[in-house]
C-alpha atoms as a PDB file:
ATOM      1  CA  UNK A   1     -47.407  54.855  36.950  1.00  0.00           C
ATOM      2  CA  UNK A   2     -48.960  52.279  39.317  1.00  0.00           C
ATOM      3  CA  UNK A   3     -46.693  49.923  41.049  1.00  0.00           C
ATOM      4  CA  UNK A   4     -45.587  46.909  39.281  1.00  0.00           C
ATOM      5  CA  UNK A   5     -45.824  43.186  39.716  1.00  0.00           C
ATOM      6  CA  UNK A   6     -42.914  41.653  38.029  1.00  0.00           C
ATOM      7  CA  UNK A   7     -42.630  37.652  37.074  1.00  0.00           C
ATOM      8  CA  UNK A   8     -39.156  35.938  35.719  1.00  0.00           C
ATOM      9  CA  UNK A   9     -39.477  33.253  34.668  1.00  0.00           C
ATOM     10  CA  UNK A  10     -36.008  32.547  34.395  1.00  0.00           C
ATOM     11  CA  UNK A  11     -33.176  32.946  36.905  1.00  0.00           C
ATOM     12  CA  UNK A  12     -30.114  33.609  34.546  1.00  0.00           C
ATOM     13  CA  UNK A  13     -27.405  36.216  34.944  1.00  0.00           C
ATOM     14  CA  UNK A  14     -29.087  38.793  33.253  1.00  0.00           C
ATOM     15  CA  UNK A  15     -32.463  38.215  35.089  1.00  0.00           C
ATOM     16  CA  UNK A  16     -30.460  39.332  38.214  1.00  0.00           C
ATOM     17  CA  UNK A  17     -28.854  41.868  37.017  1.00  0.00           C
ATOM     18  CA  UNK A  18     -32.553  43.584  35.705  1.00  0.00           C
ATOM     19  CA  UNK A  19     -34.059  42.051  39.383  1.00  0.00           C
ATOM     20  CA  UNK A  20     -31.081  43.674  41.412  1.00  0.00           C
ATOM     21  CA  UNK A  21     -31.311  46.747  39.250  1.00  0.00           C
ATOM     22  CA  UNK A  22     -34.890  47.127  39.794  1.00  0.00           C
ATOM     23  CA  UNK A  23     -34.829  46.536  43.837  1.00  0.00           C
ATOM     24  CA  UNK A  24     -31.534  49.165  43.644  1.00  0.00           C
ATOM     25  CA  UNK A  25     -32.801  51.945  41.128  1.00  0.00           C
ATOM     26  CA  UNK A  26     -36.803  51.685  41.035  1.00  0.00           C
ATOM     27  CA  UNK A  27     -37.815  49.685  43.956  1.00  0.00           C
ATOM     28  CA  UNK A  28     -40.661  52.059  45.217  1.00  0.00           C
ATOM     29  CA  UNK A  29     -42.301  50.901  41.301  1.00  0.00           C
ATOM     30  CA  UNK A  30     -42.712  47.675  42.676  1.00  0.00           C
ATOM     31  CA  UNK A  31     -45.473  45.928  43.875  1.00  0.00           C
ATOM     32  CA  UNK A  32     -43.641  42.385  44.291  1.00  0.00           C
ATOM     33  CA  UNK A  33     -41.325  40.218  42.277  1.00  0.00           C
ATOM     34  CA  UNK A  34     -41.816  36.979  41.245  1.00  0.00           C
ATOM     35  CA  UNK A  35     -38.911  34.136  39.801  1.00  0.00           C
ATOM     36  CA  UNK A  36     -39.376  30.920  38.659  1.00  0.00           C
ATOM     37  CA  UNK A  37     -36.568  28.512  37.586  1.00  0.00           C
ATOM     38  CA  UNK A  38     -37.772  25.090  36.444  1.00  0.00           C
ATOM     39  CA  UNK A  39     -35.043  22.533  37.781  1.00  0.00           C
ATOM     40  CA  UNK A  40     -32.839  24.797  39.558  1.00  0.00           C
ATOM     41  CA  UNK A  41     -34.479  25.094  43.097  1.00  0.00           C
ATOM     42  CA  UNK A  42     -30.509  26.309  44.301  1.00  0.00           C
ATOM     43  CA  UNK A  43     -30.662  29.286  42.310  1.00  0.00           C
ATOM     44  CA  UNK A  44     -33.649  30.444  43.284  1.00  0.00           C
ATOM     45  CA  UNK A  45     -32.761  29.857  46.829  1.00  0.00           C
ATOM     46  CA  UNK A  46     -29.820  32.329  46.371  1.00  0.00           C
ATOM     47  CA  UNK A  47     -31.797  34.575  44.672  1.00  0.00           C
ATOM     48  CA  UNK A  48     -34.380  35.101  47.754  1.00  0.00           C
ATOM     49  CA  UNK A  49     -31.063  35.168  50.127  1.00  0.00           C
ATOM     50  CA  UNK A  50     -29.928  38.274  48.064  1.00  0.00           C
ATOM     51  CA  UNK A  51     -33.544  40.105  47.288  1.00  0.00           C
ATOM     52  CA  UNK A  52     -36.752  40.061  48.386  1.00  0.00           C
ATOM     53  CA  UNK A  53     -38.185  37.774  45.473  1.00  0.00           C
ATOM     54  CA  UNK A  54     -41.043  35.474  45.962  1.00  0.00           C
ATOM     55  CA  UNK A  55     -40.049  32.112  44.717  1.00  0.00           C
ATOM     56  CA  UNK A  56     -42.107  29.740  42.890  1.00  0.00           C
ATOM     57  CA  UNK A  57     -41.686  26.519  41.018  1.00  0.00           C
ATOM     58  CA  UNK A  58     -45.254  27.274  39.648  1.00  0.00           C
ATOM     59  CA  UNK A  59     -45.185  30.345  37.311  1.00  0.00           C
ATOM     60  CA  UNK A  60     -48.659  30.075  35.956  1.00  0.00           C
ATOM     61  CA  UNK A  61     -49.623  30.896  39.045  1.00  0.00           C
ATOM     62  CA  UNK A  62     -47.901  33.621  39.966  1.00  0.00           C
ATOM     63  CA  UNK A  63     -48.723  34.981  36.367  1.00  0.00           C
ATOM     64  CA  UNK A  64     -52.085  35.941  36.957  1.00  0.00           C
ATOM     65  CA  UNK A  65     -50.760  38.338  40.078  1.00  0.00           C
ATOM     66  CA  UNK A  66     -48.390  39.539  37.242  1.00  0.00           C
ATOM     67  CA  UNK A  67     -48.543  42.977  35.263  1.00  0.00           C
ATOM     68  CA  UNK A  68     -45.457  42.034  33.744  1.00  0.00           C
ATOM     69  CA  UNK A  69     -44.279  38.555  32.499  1.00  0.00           C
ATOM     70  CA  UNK A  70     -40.356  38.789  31.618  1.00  0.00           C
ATOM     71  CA  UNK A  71     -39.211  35.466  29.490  1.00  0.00           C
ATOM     72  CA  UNK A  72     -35.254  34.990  30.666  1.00  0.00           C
ATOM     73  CA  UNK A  73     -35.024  31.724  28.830  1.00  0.00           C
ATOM     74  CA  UNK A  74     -32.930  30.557  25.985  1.00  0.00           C
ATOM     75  CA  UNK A  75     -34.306  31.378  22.640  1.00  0.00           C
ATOM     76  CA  UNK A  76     -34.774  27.478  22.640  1.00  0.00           C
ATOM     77  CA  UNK A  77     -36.804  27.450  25.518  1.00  0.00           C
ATOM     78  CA  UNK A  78     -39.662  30.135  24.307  1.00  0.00           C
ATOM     79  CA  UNK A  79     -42.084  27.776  22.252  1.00  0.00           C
ATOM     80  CA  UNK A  80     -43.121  25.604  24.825  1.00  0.00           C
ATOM     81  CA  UNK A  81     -43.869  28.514  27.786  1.00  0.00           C
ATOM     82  CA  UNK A  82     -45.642  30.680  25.585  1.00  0.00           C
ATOM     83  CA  UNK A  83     -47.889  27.844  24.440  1.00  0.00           C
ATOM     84  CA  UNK A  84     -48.448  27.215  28.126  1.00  0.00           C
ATOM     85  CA  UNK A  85     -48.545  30.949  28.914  1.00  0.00           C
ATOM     86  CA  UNK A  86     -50.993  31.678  26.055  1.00  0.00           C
ATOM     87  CA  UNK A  87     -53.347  29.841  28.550  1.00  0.00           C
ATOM     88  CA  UNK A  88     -53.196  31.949  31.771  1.00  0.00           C
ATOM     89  CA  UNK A  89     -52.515  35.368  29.964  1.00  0.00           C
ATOM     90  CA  UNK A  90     -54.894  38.292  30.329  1.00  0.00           C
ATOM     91  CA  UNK A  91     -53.676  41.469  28.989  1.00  0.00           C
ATOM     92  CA  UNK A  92     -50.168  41.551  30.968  1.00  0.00           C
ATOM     93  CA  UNK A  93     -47.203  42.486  28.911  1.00  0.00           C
ATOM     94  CA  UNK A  94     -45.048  39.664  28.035  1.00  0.00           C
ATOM     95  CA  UNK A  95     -41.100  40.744  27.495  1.00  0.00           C
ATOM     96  CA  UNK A  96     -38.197  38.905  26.035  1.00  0.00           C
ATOM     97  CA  UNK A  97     -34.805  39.521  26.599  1.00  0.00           C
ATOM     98  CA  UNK A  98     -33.709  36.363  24.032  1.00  0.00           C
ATOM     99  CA  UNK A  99     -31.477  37.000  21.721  1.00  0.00           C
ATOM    100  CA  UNK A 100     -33.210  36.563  18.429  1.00  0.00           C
ATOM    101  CA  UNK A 101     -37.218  36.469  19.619  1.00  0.00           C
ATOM    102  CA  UNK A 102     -38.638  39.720  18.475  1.00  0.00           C
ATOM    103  CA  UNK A 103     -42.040  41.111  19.631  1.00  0.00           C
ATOM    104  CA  UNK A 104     -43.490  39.501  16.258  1.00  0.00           C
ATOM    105  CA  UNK A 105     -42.242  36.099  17.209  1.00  0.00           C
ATOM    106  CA  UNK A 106     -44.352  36.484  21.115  1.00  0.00           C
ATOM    107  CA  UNK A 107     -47.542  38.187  18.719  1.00  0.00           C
ATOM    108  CA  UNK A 108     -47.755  35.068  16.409  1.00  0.00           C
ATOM    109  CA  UNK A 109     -47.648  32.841  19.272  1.00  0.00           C
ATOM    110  CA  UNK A 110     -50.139  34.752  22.241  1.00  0.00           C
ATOM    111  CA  UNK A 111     -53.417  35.548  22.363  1.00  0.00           C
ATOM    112  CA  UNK A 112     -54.093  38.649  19.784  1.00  0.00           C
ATOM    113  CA  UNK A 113     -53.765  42.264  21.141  1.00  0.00           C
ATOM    114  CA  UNK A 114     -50.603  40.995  23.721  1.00  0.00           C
ATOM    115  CA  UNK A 115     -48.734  43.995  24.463  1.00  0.00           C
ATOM    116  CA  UNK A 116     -45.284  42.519  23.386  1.00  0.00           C
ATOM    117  CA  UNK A 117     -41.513  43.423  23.745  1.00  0.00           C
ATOM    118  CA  UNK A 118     -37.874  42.990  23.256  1.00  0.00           C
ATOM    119  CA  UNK A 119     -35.385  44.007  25.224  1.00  0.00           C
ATOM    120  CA  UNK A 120     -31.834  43.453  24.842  1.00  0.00           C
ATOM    121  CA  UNK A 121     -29.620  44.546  27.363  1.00  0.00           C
ATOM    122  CA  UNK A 122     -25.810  43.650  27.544  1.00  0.00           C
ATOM    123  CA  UNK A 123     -23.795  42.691  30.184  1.00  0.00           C
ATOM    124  CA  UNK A 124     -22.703  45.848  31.550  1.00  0.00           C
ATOM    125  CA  UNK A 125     -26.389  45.648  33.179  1.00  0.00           C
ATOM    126  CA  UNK A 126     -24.708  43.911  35.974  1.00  0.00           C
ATOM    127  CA  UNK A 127     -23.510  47.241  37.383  1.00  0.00           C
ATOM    128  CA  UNK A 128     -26.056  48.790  36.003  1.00  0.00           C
ATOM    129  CA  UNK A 129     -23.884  49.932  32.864  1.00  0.00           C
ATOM    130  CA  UNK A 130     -25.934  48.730  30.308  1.00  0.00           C
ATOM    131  CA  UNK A 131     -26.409  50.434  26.668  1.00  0.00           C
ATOM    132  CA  UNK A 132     -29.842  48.551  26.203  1.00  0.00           C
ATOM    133  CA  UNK A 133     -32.102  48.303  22.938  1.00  0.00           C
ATOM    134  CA  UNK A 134     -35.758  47.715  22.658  1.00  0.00           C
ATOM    135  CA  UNK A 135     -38.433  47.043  20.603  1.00  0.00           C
ATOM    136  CA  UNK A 136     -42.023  47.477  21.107  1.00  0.00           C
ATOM    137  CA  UNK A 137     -44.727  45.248  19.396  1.00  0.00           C
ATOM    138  CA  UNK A 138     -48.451  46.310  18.106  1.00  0.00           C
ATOM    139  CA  UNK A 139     -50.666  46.465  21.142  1.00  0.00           C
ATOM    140  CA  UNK A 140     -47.447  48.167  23.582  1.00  0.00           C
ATOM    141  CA  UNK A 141     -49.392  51.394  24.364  1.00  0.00           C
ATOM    142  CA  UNK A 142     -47.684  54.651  26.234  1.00  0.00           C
ATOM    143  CA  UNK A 143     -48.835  52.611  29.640  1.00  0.00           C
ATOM    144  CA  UNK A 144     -46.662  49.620  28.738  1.00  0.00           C
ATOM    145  CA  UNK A 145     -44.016  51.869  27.282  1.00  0.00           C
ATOM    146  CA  UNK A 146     -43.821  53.653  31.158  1.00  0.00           C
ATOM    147  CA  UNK A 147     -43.361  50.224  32.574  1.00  0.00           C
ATOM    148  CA  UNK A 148     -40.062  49.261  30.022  1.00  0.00           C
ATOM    149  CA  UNK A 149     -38.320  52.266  30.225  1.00  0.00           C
ATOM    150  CA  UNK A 150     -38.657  51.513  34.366  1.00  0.00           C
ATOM    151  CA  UNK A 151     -36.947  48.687  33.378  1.00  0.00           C
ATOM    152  CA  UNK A 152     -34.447  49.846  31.549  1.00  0.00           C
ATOM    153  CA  UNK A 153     -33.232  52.734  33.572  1.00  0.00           C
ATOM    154  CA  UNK A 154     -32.704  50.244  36.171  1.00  0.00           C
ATOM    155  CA  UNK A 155     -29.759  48.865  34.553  1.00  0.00           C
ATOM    156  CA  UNK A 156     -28.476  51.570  32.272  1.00  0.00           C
ATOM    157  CA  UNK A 157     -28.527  53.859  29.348  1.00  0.00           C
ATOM    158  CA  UNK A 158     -31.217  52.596  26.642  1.00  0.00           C
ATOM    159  CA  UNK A 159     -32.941  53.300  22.979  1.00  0.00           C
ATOM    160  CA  UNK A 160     -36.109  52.410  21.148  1.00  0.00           C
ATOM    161  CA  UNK A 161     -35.349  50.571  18.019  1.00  0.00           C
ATOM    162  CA  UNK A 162     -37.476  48.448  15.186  1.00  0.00           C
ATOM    163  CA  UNK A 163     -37.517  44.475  15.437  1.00  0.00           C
ATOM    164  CA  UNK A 164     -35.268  44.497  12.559  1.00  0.00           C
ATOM    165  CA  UNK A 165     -32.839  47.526  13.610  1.00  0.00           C
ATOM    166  CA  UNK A 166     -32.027  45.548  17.284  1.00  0.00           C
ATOM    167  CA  UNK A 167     -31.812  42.084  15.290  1.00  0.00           C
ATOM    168  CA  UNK A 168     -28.961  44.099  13.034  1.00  0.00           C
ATOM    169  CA  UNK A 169     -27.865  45.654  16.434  1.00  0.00           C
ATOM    170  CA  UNK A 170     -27.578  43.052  18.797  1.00  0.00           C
ATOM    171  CA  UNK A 171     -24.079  42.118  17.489  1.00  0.00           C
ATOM    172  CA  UNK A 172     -23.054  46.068  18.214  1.00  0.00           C
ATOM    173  CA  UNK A 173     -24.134  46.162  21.877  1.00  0.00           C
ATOM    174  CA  UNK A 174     -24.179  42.704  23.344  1.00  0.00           C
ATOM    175  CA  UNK A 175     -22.007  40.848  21.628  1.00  0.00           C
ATOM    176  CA  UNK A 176     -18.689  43.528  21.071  1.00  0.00           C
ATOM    177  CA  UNK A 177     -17.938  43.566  24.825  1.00  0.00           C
ATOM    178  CA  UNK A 178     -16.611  40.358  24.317  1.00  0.00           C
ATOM    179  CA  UNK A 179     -14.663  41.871  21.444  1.00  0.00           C
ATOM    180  CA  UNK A 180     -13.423  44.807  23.618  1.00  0.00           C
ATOM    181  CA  UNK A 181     -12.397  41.907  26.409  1.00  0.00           C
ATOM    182  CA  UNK A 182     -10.228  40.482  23.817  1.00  0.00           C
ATOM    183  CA  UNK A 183      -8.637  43.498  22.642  1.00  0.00           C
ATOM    184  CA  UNK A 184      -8.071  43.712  26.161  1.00  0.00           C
ATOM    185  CA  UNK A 185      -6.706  40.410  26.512  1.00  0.00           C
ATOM    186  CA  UNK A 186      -4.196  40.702  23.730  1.00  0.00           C
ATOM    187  CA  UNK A 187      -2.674  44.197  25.095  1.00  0.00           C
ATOM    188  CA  UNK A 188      -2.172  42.174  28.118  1.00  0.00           C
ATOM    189  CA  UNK A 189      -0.426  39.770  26.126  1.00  0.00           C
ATOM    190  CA  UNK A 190       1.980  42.231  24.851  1.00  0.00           C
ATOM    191  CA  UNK A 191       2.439  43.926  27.836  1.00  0.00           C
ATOM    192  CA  UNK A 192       3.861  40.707  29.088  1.00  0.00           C
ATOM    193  CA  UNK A 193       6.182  39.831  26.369  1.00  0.00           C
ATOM    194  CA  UNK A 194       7.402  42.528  26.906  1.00  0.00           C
ATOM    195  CA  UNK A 195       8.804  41.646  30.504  1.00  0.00           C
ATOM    196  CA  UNK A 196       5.570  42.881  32.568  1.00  0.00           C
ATOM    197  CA  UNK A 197       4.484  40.892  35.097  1.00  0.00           C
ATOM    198  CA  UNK A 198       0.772  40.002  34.690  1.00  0.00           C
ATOM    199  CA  UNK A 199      -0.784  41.411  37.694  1.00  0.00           C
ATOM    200  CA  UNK A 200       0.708  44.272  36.484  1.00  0.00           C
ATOM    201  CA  UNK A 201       0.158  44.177  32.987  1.00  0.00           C
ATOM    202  CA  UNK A 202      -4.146  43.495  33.729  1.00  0.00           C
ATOM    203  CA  UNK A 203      -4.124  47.360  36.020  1.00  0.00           C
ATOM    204  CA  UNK A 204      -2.432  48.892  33.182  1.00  0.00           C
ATOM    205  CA  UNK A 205      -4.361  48.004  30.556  1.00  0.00           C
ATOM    206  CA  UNK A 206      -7.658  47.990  31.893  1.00  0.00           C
ATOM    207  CA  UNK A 207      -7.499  51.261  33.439  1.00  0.00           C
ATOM    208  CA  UNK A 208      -6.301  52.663  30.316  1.00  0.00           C
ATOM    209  CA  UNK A 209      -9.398  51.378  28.589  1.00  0.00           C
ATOM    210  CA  UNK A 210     -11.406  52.366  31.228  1.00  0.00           C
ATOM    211  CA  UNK A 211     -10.212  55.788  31.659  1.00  0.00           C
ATOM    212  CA  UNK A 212     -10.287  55.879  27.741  1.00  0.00           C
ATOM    213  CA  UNK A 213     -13.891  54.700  27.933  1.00  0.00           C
ATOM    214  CA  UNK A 214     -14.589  57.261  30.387  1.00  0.00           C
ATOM    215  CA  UNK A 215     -13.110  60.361  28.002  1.00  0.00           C
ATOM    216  CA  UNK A 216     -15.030  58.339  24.898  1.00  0.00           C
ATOM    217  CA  UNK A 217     -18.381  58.843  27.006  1.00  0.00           C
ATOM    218  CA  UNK A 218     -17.322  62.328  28.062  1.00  0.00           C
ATOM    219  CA  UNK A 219     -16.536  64.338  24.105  1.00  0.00           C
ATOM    220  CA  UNK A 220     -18.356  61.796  22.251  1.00  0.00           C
ATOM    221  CA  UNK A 221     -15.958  62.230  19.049  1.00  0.00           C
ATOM    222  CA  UNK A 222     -13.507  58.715  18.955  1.00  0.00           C
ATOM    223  CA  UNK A 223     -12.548  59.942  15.695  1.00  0.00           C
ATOM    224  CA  UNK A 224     -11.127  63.276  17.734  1.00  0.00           C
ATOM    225  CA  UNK A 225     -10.214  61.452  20.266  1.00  0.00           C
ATOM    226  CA  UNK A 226      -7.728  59.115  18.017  1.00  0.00           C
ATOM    227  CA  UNK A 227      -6.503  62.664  16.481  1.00  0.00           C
ATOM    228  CA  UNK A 228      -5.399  63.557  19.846  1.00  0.00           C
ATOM    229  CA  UNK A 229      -3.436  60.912  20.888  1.00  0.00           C
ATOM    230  CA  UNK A 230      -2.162  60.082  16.936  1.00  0.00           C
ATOM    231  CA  UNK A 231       0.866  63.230  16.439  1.00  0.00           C
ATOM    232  CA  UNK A 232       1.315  62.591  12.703  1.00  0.00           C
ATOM    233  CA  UNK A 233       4.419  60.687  11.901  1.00  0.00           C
ATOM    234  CA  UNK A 234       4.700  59.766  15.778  1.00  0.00           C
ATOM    235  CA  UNK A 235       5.109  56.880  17.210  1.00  0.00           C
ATOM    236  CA  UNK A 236       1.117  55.916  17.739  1.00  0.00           C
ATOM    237  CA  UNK A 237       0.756  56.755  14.122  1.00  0.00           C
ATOM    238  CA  UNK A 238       3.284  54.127  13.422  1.00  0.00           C
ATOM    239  CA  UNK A 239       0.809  51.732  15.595  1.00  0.00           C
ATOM    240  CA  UNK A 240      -1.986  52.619  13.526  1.00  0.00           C
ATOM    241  CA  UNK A 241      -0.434  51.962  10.193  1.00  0.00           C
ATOM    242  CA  UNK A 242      -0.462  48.262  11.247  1.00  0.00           C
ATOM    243  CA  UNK A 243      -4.416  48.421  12.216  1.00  0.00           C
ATOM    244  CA  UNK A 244      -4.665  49.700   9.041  1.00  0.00           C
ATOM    245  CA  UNK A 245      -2.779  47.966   6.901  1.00  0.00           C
ATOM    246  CA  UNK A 246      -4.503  44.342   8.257  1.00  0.00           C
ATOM    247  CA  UNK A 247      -7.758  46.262   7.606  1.00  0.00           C
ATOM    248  CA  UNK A 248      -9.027  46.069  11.589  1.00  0.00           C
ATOM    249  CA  UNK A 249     -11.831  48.243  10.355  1.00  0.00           C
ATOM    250  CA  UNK A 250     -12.966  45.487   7.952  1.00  0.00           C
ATOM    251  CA  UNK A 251     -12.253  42.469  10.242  1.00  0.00           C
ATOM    252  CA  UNK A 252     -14.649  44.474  13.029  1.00  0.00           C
ATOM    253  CA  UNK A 253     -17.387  44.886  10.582  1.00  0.00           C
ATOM    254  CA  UNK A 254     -16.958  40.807   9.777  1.00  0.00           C
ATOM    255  CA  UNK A 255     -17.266  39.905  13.340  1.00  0.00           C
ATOM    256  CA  UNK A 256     -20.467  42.065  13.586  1.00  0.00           C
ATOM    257  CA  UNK A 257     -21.903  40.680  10.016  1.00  0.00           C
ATOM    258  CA  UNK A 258     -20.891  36.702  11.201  1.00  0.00           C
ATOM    259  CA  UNK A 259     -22.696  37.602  14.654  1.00  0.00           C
ATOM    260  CA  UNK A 260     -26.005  38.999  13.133  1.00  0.00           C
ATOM    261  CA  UNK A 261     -25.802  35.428  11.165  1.00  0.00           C
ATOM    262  CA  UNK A 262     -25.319  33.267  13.553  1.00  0.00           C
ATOM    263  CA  UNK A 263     -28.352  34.923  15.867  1.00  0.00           C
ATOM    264  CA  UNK A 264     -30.766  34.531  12.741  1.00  0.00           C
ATOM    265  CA  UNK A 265     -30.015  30.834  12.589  1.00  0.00           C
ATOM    266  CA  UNK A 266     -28.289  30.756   9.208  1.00  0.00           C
END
């Protein structure tokens, strides 16, 4: 693979994490890296202070020195720059990572033949952590292919999906940290009421789930795992007659079905 030009337009959280991944992981791929962040001249500035980005409040022109255009915009935001994209494009592939804005959605809208992808990482891609899915749209040949998966090993673990399979997934990998942080938050909780102060309370439980996280990633069996710790009319068992009797399973599989929802607009 040829070195890469990169352009952001866009100069969110999880741009930085995919820029800093890229200087950290796969910086002998690149060729240079471009950012642009309409409005927001400070963040750029901090950007450039941490990597060596070329800053621009002109993207169109630094998208014709591009082999790669990645959108890091709000969903909201897409219609407008890829009408004004659709202008200065020739042949570079154009990459989401919007919740919600499938390669189909960037194909109806650019010029026909646009090699065109989704990517959605989570945010675990700040420490390069991320369990990323992808989806790759009609013109993305093994080339283009070669250029996302530099991408994506630059922040984490990752795996080819359909449009439809990573719209249905989205809620799985980038939404359920925030699930996981609560679950976190309400061991805390009852660490504390139980007399624990919270300093203390925080270390316990998240090294628990991290080291359980760890052993999860390690056998790859949670339903083994839970064997393990759960001795049959132990005390854990007692715990888990609770989960089960409020039907956790079922409340985790509403959270998933209300975020899939929500990202489809209904």
């Amino acid at each position: 693979m040829e070195k890469q030009s990169l352009l952001f337009i866009g100069a969110g959280r999880m741009a930085e994490a995919i820029i800093g991944g890229l200087f950290r992981n796969r910086k002998e791929d690149l060729e240079a890296v471009y950012v642009s962040n309409t409005g927001n001249m400070e963040r750029l500035y901090a950007l450039k202070a941490k990597y060596p980005v070329h800053t621009s409040e002109n993207w169109k022109a630094d998208a014709a020195k591009s082999d790669v255009i990645v959108l890091a915009m709000p969903p909201s935001a897409h219609e407008e720059v890829l009408q004004e994209l659709s202008g200065v494009l020739s042949g570079q592939l154009v990459v989401t990572i919007a919740a919600g804005i499938g390669p189909s959605y960037l194909e109806e809208r650019l010029p026909e033949k646009t090699p065109a992808a989704w990517i959605m990482p989570n945010t675990s891609a700040m420490i390069g952590k991320s369990m990323s899915l992808y989806a790759a749209g009609k013109a993305v040949n093994t080339e283009h292919r070669e250029v996302l998966r530099m991408i994506l090993e630059a922040i984490g673990e990752y795996e080819e999906f359909t449009e439809e399979e990573v719209h249905l997934l989205t809620a799985v990998t980038g939404s359920a940290p925030a699930f996981l942080y609560y679950f976190a938050e309400t061991l805390i909780e009852a660490a504390e009421k139980l007399g624990i102060e919270k300093e203390k309370a925080k270390k316990l439980v998240i090294q628990m789930i991290y080291g359980s996280s760890a052993m999860l990633h390690e056998e790859n069996n949670p339903e083994a795992l839970r064997d393990q710790v759960t001795t049959p009319g132990g005390a854990t068992a007692e715990g888990m007659k609770v989960l089960f009797r409020h039907n956790l399973a079922e409340i985790m599989k509403e959270a998933v079905e209300a975020t899939n929802r929500k990202a489809r607009g209904e």
